[in-house]
C-alpha atoms as a PDB file:
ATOM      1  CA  UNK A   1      22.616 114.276  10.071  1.00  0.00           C
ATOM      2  CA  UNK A   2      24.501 110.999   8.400  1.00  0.00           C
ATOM      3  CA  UNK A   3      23.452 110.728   4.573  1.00  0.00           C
ATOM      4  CA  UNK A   4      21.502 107.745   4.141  1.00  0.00           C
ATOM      5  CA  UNK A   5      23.162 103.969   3.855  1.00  0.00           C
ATOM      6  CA  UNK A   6      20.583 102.199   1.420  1.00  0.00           C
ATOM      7  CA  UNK A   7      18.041 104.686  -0.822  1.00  0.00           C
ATOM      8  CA  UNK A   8      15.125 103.590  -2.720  1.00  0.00           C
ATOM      9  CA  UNK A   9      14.365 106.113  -5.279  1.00  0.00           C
ATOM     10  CA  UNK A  10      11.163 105.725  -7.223  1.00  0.00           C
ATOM     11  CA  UNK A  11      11.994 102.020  -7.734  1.00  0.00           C
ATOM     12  CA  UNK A  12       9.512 100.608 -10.838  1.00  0.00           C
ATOM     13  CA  UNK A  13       9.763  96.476 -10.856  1.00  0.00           C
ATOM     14  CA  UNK A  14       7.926  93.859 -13.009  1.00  0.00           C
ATOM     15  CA  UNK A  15       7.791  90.445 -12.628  1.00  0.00           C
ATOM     16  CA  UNK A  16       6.899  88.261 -16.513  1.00  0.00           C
ATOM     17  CA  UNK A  17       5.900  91.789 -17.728  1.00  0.00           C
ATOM     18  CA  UNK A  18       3.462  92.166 -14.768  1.00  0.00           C
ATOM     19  CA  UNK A  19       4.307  95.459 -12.559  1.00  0.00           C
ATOM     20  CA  UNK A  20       4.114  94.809  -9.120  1.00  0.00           C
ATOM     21  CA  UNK A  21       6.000  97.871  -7.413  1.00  0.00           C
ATOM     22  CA  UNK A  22       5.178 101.496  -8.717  1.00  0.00           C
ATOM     23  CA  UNK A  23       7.519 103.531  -7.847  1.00  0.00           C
ATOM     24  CA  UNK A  24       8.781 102.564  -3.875  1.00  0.00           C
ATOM     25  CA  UNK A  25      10.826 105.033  -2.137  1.00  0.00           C
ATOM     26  CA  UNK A  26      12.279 105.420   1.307  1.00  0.00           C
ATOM     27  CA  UNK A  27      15.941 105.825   2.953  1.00  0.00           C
ATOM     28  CA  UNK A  28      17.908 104.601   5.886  1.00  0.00           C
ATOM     29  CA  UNK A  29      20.282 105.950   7.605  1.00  0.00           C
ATOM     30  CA  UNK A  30      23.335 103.828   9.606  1.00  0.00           C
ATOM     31  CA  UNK A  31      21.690 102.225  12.783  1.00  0.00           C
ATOM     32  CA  UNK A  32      18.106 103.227  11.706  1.00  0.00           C
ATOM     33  CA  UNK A  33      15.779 100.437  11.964  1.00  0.00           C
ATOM     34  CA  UNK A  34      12.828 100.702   9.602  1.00  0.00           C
ATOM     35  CA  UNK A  35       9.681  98.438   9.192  1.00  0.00           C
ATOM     36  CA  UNK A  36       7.657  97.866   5.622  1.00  0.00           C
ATOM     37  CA  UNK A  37       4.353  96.345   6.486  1.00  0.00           C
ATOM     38  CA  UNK A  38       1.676  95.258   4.000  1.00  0.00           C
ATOM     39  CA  UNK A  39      -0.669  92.127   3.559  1.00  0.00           C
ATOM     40  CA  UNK A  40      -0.153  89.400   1.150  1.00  0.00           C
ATOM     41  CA  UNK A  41       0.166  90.650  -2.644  1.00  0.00           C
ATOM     42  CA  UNK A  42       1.351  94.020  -1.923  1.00  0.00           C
ATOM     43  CA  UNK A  43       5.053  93.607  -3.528  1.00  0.00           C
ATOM     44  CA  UNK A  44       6.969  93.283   0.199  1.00  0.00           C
ATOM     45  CA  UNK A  45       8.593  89.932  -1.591  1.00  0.00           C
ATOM     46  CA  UNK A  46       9.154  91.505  -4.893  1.00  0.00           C
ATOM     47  CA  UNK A  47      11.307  94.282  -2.710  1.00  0.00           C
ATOM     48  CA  UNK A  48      13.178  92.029  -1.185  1.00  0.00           C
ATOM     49  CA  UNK A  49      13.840  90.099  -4.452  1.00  0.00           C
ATOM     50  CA  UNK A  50      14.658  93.449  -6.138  1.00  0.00           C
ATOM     51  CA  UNK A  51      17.266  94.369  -2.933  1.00  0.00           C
ATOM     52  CA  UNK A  52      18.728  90.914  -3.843  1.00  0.00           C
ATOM     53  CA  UNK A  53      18.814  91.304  -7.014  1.00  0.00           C
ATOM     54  CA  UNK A  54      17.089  87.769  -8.200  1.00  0.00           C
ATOM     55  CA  UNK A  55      16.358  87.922 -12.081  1.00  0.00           C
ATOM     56  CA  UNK A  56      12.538  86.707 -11.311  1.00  0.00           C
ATOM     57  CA  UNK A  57      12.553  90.751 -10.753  1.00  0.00           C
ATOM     58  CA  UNK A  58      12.913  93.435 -13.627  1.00  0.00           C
ATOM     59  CA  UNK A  59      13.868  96.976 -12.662  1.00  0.00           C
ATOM     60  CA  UNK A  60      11.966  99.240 -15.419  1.00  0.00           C
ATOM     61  CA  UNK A  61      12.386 103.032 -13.769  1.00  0.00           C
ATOM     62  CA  UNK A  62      13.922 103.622 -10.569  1.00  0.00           C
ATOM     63  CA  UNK A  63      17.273 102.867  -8.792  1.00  0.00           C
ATOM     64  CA  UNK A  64      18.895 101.641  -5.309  1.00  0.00           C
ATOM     65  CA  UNK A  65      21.988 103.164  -4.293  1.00  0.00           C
ATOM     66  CA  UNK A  66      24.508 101.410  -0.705  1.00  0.00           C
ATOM     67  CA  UNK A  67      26.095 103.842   0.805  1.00  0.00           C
ATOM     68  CA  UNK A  68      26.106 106.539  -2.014  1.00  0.00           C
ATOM     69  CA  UNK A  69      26.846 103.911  -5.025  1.00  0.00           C
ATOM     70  CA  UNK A  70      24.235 102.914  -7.538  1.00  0.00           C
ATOM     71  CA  UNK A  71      23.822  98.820  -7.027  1.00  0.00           C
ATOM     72  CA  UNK A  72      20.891  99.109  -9.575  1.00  0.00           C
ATOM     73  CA  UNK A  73      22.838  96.844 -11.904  1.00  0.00           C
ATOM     74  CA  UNK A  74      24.719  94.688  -9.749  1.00  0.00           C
ATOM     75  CA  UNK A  75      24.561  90.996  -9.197  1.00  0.00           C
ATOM     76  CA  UNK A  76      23.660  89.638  -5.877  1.00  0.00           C
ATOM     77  CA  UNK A  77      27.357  88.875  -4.974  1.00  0.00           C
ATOM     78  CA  UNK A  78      28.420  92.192  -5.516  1.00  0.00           C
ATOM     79  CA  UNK A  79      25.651  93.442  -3.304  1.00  0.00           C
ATOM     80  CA  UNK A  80      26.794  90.725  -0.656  1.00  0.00           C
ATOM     81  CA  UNK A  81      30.179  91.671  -0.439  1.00  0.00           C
ATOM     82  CA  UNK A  82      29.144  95.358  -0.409  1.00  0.00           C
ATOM     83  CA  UNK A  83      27.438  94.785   2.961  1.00  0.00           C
ATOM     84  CA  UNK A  84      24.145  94.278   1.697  1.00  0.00           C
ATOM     85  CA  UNK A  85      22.106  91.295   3.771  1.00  0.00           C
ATOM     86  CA  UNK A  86      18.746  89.754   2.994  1.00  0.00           C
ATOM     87  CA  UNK A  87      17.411  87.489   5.484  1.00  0.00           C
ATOM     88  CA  UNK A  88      15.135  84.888   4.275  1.00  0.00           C
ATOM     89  CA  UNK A  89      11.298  84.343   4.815  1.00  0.00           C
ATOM     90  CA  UNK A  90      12.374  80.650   3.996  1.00  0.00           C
ATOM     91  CA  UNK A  91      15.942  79.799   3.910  1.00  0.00           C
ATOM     92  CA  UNK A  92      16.589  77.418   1.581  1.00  0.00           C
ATOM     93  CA  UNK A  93      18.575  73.930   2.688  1.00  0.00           C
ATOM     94  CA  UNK A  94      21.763  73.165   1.313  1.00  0.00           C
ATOM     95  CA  UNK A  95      22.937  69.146   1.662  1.00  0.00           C
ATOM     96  CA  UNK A  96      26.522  68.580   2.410  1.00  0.00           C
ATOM     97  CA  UNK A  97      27.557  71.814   3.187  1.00  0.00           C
ATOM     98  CA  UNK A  98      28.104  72.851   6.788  1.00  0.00           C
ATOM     99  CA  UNK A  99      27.354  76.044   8.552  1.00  0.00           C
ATOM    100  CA  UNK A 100      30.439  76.419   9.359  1.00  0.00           C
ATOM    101  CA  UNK A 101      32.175  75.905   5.768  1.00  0.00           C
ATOM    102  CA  UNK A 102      28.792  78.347   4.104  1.00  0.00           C
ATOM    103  CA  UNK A 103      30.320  80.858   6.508  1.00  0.00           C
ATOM    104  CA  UNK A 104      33.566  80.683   6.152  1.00  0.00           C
ATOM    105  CA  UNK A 105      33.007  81.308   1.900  1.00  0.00           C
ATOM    106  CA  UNK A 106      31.175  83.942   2.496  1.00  0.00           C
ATOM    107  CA  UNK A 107      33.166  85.659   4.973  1.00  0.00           C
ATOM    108  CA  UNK A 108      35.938  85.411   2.331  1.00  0.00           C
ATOM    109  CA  UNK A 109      33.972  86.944   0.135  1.00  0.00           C
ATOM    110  CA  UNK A 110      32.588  90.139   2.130  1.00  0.00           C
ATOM    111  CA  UNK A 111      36.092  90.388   3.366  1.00  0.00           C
ATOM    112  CA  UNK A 112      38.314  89.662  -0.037  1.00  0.00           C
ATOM    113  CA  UNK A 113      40.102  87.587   1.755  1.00  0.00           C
ATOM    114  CA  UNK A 114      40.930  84.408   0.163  1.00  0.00           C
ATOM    115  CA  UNK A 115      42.289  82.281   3.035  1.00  0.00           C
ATOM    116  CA  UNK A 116      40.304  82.821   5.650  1.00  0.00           C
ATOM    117  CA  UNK A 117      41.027  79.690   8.278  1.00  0.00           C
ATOM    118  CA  UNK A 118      38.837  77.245   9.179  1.00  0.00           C
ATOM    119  CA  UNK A 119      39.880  77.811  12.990  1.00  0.00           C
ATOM    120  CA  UNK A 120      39.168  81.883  12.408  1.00  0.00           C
ATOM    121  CA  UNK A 121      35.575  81.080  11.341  1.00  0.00           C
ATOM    122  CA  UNK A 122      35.518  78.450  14.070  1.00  0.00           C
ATOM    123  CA  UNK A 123      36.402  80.975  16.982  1.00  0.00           C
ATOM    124  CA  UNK A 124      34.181  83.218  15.572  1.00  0.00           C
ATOM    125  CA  UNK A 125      31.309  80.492  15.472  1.00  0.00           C
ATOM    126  CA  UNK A 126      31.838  79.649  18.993  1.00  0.00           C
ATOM    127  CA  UNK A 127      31.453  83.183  20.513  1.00  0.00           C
ATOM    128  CA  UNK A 128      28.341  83.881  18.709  1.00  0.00           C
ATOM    129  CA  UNK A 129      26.464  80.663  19.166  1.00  0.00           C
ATOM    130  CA  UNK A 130      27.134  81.360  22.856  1.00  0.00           C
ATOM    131  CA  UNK A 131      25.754  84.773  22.445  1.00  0.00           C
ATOM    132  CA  UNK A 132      22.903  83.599  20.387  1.00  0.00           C
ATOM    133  CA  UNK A 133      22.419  80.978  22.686  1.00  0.00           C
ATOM    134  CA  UNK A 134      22.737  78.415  20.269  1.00  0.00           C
ATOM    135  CA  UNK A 135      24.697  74.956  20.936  1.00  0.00           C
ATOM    136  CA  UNK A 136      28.310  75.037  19.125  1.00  0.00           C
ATOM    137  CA  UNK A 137      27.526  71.669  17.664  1.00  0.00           C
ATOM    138  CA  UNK A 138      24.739  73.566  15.366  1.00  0.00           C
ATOM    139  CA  UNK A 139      27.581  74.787  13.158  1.00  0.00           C
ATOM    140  CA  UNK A 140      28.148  71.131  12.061  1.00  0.00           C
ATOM    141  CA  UNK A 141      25.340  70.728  10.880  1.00  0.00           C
ATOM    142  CA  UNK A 142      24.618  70.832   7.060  1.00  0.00           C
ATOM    143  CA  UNK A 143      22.782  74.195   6.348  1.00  0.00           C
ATOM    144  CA  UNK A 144      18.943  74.493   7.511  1.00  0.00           C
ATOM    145  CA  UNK A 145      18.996  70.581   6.732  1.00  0.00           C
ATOM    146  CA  UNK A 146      16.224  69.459   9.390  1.00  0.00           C
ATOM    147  CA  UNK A 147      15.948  72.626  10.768  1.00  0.00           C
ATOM    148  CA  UNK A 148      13.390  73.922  12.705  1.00  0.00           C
ATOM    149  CA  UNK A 149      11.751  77.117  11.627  1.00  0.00           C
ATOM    150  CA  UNK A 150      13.393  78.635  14.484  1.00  0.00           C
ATOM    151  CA  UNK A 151      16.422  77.439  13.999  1.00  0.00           C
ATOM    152  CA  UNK A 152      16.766  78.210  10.308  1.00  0.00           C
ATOM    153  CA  UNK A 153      15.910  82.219  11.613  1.00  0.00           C
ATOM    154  CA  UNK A 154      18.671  81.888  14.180  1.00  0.00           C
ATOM    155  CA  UNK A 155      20.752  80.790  11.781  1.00  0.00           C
ATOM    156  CA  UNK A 156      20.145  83.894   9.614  1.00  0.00           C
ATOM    157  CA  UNK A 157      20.998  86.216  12.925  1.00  0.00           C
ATOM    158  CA  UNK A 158      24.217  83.809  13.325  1.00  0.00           C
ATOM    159  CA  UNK A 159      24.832  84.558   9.330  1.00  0.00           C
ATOM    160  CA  UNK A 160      24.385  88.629   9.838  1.00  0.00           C
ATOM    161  CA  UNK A 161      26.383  88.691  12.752  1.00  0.00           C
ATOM    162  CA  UNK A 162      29.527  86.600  11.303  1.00  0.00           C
ATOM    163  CA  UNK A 163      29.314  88.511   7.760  1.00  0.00           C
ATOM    164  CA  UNK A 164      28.909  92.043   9.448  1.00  0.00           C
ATOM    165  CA  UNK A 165      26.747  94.187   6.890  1.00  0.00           C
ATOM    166  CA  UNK A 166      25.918  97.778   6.850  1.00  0.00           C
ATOM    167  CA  UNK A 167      22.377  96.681   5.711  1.00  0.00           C
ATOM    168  CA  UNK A 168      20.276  93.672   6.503  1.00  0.00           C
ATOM    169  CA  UNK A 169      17.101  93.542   4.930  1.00  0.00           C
ATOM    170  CA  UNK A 170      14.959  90.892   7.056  1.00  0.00           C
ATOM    171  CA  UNK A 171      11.618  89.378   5.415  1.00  0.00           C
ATOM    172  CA  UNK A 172       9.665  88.007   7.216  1.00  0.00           C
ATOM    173  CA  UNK A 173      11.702  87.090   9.288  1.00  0.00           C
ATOM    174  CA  UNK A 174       8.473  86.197  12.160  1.00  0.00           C
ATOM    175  CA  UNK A 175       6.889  83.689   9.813  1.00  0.00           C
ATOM    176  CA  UNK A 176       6.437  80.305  10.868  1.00  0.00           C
ATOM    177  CA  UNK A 177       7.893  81.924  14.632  1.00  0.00           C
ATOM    178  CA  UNK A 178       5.842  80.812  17.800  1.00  0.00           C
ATOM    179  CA  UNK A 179       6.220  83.413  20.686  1.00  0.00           C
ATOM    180  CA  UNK A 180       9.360  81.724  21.933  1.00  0.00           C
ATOM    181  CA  UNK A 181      10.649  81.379  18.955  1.00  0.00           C
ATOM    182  CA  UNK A 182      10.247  84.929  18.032  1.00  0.00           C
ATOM    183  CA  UNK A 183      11.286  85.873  21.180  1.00  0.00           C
ATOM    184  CA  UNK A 184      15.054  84.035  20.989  1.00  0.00           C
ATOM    185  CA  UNK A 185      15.601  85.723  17.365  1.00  0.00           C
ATOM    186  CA  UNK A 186      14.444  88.886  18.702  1.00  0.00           C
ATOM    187  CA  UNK A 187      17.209  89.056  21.188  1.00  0.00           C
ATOM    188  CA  UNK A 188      19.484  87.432  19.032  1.00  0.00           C
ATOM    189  CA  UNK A 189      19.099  90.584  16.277  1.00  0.00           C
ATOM    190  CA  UNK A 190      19.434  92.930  19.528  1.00  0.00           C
ATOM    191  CA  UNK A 191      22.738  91.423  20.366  1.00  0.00           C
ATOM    192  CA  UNK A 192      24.304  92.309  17.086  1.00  0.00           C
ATOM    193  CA  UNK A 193      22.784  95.776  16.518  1.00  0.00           C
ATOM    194  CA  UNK A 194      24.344  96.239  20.406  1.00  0.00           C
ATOM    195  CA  UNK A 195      27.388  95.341  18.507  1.00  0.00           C
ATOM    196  CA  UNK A 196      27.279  96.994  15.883  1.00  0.00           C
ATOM    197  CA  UNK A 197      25.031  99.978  16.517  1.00  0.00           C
ATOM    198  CA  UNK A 198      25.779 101.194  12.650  1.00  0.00           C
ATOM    199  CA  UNK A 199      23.929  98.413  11.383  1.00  0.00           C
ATOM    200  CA  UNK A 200      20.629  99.683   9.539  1.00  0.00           C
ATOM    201  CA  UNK A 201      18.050  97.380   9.174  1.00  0.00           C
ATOM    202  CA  UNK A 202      14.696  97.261   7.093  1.00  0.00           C
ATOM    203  CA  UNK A 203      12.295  94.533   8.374  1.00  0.00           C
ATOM    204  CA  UNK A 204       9.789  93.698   6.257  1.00  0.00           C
ATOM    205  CA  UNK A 205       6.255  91.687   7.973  1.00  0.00           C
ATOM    206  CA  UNK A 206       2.726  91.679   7.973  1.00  0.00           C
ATOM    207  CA  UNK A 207       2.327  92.010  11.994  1.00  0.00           C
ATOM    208  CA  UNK A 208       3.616  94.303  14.801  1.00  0.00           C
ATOM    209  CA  UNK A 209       4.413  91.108  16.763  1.00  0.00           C
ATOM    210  CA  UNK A 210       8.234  91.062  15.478  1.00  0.00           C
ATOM    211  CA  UNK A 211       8.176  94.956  16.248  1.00  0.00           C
ATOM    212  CA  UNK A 212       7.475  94.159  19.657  1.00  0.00           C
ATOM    213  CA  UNK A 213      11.475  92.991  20.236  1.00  0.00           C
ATOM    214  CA  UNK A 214      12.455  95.051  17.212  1.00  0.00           C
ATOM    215  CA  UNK A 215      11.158  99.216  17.399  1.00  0.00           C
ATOM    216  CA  UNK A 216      11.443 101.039  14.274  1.00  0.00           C
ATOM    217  CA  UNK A 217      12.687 104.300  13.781  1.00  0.00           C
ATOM    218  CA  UNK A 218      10.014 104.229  11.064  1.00  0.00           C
ATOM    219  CA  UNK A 219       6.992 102.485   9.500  1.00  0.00           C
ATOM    220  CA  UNK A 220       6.369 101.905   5.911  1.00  0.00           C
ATOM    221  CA  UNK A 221       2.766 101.096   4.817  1.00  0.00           C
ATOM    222  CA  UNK A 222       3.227  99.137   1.240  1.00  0.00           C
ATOM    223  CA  UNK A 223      -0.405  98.375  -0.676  1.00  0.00           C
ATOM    224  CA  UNK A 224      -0.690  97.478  -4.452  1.00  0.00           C
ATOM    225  CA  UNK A 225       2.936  97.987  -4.968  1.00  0.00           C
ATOM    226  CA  UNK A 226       3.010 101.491  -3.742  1.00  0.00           C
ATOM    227  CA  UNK A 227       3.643 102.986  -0.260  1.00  0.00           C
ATOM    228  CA  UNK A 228       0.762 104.802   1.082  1.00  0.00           C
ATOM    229  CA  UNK A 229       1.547 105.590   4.625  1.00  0.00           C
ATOM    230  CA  UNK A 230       4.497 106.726   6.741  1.00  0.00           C
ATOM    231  CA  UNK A 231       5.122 106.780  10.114  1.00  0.00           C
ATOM    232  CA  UNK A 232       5.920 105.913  13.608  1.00  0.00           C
ATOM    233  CA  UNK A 233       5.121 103.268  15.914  1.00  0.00           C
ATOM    234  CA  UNK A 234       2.021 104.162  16.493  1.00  0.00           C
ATOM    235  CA  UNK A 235       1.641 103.760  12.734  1.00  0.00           C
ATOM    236  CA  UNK A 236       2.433  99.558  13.655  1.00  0.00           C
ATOM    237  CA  UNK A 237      -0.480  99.917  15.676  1.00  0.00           C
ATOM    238  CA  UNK A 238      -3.146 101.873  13.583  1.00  0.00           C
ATOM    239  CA  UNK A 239      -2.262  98.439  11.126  1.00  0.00           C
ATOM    240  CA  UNK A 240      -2.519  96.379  13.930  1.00  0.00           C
ATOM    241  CA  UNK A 241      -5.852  97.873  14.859  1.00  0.00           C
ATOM    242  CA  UNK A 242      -7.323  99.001  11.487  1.00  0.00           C
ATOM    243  CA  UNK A 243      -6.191  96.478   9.112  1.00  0.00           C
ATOM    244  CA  UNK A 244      -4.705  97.078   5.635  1.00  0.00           C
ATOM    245  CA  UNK A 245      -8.169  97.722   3.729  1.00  0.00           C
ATOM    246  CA  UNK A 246      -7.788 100.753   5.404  1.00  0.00           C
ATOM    247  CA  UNK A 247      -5.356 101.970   3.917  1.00  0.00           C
ATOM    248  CA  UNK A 248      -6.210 101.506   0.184  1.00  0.00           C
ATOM    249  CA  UNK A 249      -6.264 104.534  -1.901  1.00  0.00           C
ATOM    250  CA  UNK A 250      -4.381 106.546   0.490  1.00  0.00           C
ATOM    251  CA  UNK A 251      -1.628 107.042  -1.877  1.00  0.00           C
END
């Protein structure tokens, strides 16, 4: 059995002195795919915040450790270009910068290296758009400037394929989707786990629509800042069926 890629170990996080997670712990192994459901308010954001390491977030007690090595303290660039990936709920736009140039300073920097050509990134850009289904011109484009919600989500798949991490933590990454939508980034996250099978993923959402084109190995129940349920699919669909209130005060 491979030892886990990303551990959560009884992770404690306050936000302006407030706690919102109490003690959050789970572990994914390379090419697992796990999903952390719970309704608005439960801490999924703060999680992904934490994983990022934003300063809105304050780790009191707890720790998270990439492949074996305590991140706990690390900035968000160090995580980065460790192979740590957080997909946005809602990507922020960036004016003047294209996709393709975003890319290309960020593969430098998961990579270390410096000079990474603009005709490397380009080559790169063009194979994956096609496989993504996405038109080349897209890459021109300054980043999620006029956007559509679907097309800022495509652009994150586009981002984790290019940057190749071992972990990409995906938030939310069905809101604002309509069915199509959701459909075209569903196969677009298939197509690079079919590359690289290693890849683990943690998606975090409030529905079982997104695990519909994305199965989990597991399911994570988070309520009040504390996970109260594990399972399998059929765990997706007890939510699906039962509704969160159910599950307060399992824990």
């Amino acid at each position: 059995m491979s030892a886990p890629i990303l551990v959560i170990d009884d992770l404690h996080v306050s936000v302006d002195g407030t706690p919102i997670l109490h003690g959050v712990s789970l572990e994914i192994g390379p090419g697992e795919v796990h999903a952390l459901m719970g309704p608005n308010g439960s801490g999924k954001s703060t999680l992904a915040g934490t994983l990022l390491a934003s300063p809105a977030y304050e780790v009191t007690a707890g720790r998270i450790l990439l492949d074996g090595e305590d991140i706990t303290g690390a900035g968000p660039d160090d995580r980065a270009a460790r192979g740590l990936f957080l997909g946005f709920q809602h990507p922020e736009e960036i004016p003047g910068v294209s996709v393709l140039n975003f890319l290309r300073q960020a593969m430098s920097r998961r990579t270390g290296i410096d000079d990474f050509s603009v005709l490397e990134v380009r080559l790169k850009l063009m194979e994956w758009t096609k496989r993504l289904g996405m038109d080349d011109r897209f890459t021109q484009r300054y980043l999620n400037e006029g956007f559509s919600g679907g097309e800022k989500k495509r652009n994150e798949v586009l981002q984790m394929a290019l940057l190749e991490p071992v972990v990409a933590v995906l938030d939310e990454t069905d809101s604002g989707l309509d069915i199509d939508a959701l459909r075209e980034v569903g196969a677009g996250i298939a197509a690079v786990r079919a590359e690289r099978p290693e890849l683990a993923v943690l998606a975090i959402t409030h529905y079982q629509r997104l695990l519909e084109h994305l199965v989990p190995d597991r399911v994570h129940v988070l309520v009040d800042g504390r996970i109260v349920a594990e399972g399998g699919t059929e765990l997706a669909a007890e939510v699906e069926s039962r509704g969160f209130e159910a599950f307060r005060g399992a824990a």
